[in-house]
C-alpha atoms as a PDB file:
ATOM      1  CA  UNK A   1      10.809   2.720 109.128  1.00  0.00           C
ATOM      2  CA  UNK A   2      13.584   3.944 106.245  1.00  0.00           C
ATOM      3  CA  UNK A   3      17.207   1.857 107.259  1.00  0.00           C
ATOM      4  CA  UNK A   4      19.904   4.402 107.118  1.00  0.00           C
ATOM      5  CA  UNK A   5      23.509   4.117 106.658  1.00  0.00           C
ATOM      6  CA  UNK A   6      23.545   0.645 104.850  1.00  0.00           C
ATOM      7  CA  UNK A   7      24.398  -0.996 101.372  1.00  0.00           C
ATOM      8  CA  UNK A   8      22.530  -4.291 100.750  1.00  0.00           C
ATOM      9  CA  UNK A   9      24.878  -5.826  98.488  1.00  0.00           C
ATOM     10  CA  UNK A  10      22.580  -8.814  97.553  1.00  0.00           C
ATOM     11  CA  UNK A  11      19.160  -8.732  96.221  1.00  0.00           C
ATOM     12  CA  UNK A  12      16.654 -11.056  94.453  1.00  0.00           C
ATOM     13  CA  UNK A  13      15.564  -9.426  91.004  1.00  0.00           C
ATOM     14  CA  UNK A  14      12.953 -10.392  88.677  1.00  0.00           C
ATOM     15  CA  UNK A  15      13.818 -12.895  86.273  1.00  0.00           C
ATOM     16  CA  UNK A  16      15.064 -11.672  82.932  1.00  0.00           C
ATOM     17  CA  UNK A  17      12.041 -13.389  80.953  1.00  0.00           C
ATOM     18  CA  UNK A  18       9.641 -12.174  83.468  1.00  0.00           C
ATOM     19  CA  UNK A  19      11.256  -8.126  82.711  1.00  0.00           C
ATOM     20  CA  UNK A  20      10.757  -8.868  78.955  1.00  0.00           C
ATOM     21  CA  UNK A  21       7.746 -10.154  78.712  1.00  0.00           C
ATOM     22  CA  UNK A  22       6.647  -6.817  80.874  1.00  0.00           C
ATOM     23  CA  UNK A  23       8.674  -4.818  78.745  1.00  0.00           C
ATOM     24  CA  UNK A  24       5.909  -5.384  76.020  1.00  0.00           C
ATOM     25  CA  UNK A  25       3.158  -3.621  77.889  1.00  0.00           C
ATOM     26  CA  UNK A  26       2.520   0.241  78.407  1.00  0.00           C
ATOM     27  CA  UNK A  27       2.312   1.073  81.836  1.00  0.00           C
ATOM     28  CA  UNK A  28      -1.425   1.791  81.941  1.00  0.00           C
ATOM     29  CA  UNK A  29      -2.299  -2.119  80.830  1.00  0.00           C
ATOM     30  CA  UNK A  30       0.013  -3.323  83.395  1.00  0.00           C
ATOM     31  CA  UNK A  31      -1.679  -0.977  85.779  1.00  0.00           C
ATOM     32  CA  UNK A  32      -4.716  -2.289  85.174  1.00  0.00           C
ATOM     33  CA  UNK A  33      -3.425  -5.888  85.053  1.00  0.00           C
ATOM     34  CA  UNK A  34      -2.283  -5.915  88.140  1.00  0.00           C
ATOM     35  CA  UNK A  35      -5.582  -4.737  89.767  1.00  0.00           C
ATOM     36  CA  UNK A  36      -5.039  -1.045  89.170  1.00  0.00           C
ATOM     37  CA  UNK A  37      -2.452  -0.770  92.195  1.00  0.00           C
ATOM     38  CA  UNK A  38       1.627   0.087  91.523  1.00  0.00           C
ATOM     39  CA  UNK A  39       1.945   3.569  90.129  1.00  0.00           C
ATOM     40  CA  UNK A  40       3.165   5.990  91.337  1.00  0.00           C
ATOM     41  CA  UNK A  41       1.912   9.408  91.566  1.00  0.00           C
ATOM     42  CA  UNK A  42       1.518  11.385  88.249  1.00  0.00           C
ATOM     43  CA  UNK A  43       4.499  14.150  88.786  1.00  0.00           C
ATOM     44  CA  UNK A  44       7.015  11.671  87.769  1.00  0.00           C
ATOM     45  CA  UNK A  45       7.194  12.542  83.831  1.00  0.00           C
ATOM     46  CA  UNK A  46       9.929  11.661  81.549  1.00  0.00           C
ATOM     47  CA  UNK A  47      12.597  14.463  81.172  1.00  0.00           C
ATOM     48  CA  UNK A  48      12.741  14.136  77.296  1.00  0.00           C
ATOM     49  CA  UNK A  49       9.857  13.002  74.916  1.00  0.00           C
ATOM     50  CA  UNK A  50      10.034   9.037  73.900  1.00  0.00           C
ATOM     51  CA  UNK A  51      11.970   7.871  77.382  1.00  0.00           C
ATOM     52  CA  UNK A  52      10.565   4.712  78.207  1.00  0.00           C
ATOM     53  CA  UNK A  53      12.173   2.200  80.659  1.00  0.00           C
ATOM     54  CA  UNK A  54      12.015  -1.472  81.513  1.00  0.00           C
ATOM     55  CA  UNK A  55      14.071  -2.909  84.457  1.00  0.00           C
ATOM     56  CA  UNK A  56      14.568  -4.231  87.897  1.00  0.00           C
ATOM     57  CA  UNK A  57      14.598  -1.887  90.242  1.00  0.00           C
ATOM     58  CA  UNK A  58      18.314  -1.242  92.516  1.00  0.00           C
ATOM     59  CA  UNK A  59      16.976   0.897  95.328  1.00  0.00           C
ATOM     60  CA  UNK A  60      18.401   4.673  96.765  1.00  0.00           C
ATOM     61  CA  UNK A  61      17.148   6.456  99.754  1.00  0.00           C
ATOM     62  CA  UNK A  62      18.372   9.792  98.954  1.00  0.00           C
ATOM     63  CA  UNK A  63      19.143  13.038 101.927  1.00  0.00           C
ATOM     64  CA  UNK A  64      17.148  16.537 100.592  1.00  0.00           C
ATOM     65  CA  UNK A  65      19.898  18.337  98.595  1.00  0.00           C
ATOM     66  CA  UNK A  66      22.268  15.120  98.743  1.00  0.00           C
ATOM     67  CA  UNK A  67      23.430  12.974  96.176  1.00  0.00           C
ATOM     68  CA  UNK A  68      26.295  11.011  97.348  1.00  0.00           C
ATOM     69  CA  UNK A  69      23.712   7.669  97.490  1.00  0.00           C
ATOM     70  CA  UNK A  70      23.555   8.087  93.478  1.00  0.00           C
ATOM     71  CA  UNK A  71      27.373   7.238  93.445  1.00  0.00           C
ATOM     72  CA  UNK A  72      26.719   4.762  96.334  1.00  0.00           C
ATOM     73  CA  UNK A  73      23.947   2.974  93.956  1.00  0.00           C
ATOM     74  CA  UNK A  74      26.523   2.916  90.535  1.00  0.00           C
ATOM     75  CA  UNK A  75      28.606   0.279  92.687  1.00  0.00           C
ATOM     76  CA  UNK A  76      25.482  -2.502  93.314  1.00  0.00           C
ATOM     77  CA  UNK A  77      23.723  -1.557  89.380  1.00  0.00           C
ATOM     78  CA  UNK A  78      24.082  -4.901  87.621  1.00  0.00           C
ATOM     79  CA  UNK A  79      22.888  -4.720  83.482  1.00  0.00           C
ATOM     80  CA  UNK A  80      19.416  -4.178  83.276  1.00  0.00           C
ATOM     81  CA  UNK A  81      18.643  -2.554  86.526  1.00  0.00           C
ATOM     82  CA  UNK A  82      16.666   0.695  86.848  1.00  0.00           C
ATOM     83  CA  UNK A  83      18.303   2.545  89.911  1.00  0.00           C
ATOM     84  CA  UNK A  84      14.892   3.901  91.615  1.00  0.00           C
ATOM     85  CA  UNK A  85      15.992   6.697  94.061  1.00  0.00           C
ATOM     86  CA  UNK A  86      13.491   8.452  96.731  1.00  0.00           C
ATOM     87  CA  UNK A  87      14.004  11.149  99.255  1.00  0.00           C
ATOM     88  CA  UNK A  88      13.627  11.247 103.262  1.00  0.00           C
ATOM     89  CA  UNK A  89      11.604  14.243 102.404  1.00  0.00           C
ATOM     90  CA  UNK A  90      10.539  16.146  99.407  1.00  0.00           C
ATOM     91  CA  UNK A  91      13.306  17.692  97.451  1.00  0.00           C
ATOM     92  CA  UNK A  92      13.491  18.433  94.012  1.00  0.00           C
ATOM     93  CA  UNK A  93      16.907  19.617  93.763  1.00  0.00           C
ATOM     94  CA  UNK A  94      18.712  18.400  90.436  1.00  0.00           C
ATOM     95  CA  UNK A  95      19.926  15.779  91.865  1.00  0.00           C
ATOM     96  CA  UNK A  96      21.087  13.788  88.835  1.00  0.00           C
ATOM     97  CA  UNK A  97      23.359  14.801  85.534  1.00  0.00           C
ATOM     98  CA  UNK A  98      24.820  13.472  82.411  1.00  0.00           C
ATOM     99  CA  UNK A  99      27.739  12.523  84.870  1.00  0.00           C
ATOM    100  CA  UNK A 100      26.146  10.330  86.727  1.00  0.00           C
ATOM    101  CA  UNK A 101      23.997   8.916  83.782  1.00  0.00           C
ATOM    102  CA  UNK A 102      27.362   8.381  82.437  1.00  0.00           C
ATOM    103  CA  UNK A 103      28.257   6.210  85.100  1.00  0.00           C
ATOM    104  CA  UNK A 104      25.268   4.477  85.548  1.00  0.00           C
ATOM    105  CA  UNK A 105      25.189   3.312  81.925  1.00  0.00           C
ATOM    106  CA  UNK A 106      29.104   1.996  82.456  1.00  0.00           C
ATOM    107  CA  UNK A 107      27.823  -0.530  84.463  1.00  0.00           C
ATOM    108  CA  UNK A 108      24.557  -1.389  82.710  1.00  0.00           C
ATOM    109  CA  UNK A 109      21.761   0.528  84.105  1.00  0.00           C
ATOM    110  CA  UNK A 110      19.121   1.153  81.615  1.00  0.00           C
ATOM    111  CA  UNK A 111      17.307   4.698  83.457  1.00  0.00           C
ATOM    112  CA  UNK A 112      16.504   6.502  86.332  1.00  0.00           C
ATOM    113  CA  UNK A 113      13.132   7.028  88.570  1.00  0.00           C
ATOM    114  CA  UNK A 114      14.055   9.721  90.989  1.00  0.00           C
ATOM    115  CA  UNK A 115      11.374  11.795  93.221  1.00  0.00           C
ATOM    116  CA  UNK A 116      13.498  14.637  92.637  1.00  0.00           C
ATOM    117  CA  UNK A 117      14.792  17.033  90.785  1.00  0.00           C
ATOM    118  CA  UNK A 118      17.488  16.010  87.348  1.00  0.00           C
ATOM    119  CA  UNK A 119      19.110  19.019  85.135  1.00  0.00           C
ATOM    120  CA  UNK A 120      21.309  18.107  81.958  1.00  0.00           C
ATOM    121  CA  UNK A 121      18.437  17.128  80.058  1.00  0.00           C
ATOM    122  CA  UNK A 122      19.345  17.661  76.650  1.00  0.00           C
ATOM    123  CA  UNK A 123      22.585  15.701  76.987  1.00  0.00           C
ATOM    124  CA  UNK A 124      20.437  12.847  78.332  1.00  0.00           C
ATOM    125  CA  UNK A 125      18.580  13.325  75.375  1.00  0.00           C
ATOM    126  CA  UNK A 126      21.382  13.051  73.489  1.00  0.00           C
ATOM    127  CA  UNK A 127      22.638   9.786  75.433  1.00  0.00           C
ATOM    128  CA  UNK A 128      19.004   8.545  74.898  1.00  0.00           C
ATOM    129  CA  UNK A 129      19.091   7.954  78.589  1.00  0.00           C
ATOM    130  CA  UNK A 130      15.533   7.795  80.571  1.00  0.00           C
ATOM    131  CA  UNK A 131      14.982   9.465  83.387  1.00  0.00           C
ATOM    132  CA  UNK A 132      11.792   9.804  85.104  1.00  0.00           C
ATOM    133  CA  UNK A 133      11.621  12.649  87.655  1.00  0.00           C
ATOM    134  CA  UNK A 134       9.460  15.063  89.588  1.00  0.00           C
ATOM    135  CA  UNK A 135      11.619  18.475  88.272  1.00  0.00           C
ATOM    136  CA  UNK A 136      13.870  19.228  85.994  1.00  0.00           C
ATOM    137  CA  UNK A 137      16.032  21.920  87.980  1.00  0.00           C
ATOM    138  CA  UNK A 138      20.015  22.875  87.460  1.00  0.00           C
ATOM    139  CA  UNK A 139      20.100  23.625  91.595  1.00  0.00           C
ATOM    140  CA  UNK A 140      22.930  21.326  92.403  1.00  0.00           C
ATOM    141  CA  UNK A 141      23.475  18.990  95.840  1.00  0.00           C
ATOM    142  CA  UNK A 142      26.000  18.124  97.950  1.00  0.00           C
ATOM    143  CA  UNK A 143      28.095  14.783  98.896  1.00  0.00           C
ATOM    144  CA  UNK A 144      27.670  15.053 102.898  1.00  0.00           C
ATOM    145  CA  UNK A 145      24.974  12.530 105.027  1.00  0.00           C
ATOM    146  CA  UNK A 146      24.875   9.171 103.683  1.00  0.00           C
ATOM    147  CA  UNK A 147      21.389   7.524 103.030  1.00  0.00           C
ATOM    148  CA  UNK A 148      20.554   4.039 102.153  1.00  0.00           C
ATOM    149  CA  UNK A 149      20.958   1.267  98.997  1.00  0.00           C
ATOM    150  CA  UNK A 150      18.840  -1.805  97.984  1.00  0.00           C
ATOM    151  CA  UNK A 151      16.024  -0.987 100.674  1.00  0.00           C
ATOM    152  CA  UNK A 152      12.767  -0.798 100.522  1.00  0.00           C
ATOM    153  CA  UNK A 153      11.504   2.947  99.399  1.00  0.00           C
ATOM    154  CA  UNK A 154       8.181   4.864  99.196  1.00  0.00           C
ATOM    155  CA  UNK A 155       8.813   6.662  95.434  1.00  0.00           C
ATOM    156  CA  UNK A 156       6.139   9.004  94.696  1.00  0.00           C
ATOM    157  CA  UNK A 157       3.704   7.154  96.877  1.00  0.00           C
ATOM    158  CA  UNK A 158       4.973   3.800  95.320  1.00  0.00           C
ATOM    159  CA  UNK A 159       6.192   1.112  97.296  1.00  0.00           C
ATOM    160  CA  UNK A 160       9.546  -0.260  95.501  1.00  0.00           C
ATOM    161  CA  UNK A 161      11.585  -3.230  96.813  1.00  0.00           C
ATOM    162  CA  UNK A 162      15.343  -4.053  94.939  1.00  0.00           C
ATOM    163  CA  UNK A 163      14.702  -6.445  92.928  1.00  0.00           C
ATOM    164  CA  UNK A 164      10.634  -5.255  91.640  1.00  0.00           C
ATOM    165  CA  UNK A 165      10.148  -4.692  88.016  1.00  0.00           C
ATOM    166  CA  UNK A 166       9.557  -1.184  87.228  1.00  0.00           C
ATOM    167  CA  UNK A 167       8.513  -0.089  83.961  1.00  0.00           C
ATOM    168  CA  UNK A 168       7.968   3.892  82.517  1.00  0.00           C
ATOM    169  CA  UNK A 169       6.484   5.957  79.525  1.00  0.00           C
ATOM    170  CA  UNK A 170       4.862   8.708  78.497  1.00  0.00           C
ATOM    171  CA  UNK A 171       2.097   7.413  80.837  1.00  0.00           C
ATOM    172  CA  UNK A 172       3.998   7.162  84.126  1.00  0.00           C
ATOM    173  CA  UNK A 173       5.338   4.993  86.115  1.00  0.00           C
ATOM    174  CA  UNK A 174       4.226   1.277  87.576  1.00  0.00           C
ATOM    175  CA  UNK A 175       5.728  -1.205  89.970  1.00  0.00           C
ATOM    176  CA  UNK A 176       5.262  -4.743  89.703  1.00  0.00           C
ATOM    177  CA  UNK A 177       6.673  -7.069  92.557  1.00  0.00           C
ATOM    178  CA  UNK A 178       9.377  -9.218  91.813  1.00  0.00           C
ATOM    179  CA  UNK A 179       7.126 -12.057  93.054  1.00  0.00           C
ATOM    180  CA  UNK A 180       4.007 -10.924  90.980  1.00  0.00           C
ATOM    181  CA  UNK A 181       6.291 -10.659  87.580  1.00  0.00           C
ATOM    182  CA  UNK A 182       5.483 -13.302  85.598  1.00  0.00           C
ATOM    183  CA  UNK A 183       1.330 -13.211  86.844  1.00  0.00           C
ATOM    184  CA  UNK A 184       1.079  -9.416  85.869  1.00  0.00           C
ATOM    185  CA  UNK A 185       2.821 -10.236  82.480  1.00  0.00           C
ATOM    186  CA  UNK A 186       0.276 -13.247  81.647  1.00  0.00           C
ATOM    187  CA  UNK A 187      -2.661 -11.203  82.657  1.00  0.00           C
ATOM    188  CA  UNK A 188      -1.396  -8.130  80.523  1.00  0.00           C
ATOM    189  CA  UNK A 189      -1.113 -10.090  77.802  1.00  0.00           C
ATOM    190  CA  UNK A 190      -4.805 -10.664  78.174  1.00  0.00           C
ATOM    191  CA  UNK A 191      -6.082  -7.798  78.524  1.00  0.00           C
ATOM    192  CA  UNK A 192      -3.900  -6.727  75.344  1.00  0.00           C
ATOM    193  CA  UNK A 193      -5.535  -9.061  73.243  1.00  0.00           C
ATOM    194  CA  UNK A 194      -9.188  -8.287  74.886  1.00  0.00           C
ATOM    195  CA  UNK A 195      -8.896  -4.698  74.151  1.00  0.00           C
ATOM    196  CA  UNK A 196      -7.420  -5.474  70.551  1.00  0.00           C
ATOM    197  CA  UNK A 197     -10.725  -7.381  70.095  1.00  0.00           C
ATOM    198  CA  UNK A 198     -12.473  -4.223  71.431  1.00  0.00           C
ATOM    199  CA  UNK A 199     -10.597  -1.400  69.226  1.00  0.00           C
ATOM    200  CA  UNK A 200     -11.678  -3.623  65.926  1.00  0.00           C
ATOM    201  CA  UNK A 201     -15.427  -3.331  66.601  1.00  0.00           C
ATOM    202  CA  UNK A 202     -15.102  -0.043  67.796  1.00  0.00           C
ATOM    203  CA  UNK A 203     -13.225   1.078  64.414  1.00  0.00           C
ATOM    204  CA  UNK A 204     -16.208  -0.510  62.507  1.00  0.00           C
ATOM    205  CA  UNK A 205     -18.110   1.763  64.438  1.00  0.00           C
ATOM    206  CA  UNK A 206     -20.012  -0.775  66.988  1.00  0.00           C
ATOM    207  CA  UNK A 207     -20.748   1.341  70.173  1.00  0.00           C
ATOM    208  CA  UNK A 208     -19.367   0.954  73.178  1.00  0.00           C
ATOM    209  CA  UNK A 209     -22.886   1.367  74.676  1.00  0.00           C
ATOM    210  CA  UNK A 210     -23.352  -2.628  72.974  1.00  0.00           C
ATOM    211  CA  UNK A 211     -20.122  -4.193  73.235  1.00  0.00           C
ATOM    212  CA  UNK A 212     -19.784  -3.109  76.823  1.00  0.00           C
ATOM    213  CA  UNK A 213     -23.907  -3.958  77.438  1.00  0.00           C
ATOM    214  CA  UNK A 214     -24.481  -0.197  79.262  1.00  0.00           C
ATOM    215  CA  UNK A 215     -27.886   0.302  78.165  1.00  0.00           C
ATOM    216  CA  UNK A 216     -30.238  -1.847  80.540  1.00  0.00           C
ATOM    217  CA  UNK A 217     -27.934  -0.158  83.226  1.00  0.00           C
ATOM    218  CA  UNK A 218     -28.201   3.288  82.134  1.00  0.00           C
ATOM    219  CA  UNK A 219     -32.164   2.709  82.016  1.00  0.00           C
ATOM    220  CA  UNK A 220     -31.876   1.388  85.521  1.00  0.00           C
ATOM    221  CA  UNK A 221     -30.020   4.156  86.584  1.00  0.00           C
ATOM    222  CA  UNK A 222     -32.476   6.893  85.529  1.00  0.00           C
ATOM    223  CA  UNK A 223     -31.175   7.709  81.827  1.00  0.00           C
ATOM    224  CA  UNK A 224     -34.023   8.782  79.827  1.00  0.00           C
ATOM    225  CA  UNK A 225     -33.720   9.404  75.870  1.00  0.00           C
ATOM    226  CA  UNK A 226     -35.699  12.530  74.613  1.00  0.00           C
ATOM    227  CA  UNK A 227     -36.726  13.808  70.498  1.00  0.00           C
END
């Protein structure tokens, strides 16, 4: 059940080494790292080409067509927080500016994830500030029915609790649990240096057929080779 009407002024975020060493994956790796669970759902693209974002995540539950939680959020954003803002119900109403970007940054916030709608897109550009949304839309909102701060929120089908690590790119967008940072970085790391392994012998043209031992499977599945 989504609180309403509160401000949870004190959270437990990541650790700072545990958001760096994430910050050195792409979201797909820590995807699959983390047992292919976390993203969120594919609508959620970057506004501007090259956004990428790394951070812990400060929490909004947003009203359809309202914004006033955005200037809630800018008070409880500590430096290198993501502020991570979902809806009560679908809206994608431009809910976010170079205004509020503008404020955001002030007090350290390194992006946005919003399952909404953001306009002023080349000025974020511009700012080299990421956002991460489901439209971009110049329909503007209003400052009337209060929402929610640091709880938890369903973003795009994500579950995302202040204080998770969320990371975006050109890929999408992943959650990792606070609790599960420092695990899903180790086990990225892994797989990073499994797949480097991989991409070597592929580029000396070794088939993934061999290096992934498909054939006897393929055979036993009914593949049959013809000339």
């Amino acid at each position: 059940m989504h609180e309403l009407g509160v401000v949870h002024r004190t959270i437990t975020r990541a650790t700072e080494a545990d958001v760096k060493a994430l910050s050195a994956f792409g979201v797909s790796t820590i995807h699959e790292a983390m047992g292919r669970l976390g993203l969120m759902r594919p609508y959620i693209r970057p506004v501007y080409p090259g956004a990428k974002v790394c951070g812990t995540a400060v929490t909004v539950l947003l009203q359809p067509g309202d914004n006033w939680m955005l200037h809630v959020a800018a008070e409880q954003v500590q430096p290198g927080d993501v502020v991570v803002a979902a809806c009560t119900t679908e809206s994608e109403d431009g809910f976010f500016g170079d205004l509020l970007a503008t404020s955001l940054r002030a007090q350290g916030a390194e992006g946005l994830i919003i399952d909404g709608g953001c306009r002023d897109v080349e000025t974020l550009q511009e700012m080299d500030f990421p956002v991460f949304s489901r439209a971009i839309n110049s329909k503007g909102t209003v400052k009337a029915t209060v929402g929610s701060v640091n709880v938890p929120v369903v973003c795009a089908n994500a579950l995302v609790n202040p204080g998770d690590v969320v990371i975006g790119d050109v890929d999408g967008v992943v959650v990792v649990p606070a609790a599960r940072a420092a695990e899903v970085a180790a086990a990225a790391r892994t797989r990073e240096d499994n797949e480097e392994n991989k991409r070597q012998r592929l580029a000396a043209g070794e088939l993934g057929l061999d290096i992934y031992s498909m054939r006897e499977r393929l055979t036993a599945a009914g593949l049959r080779y013809t000339d």
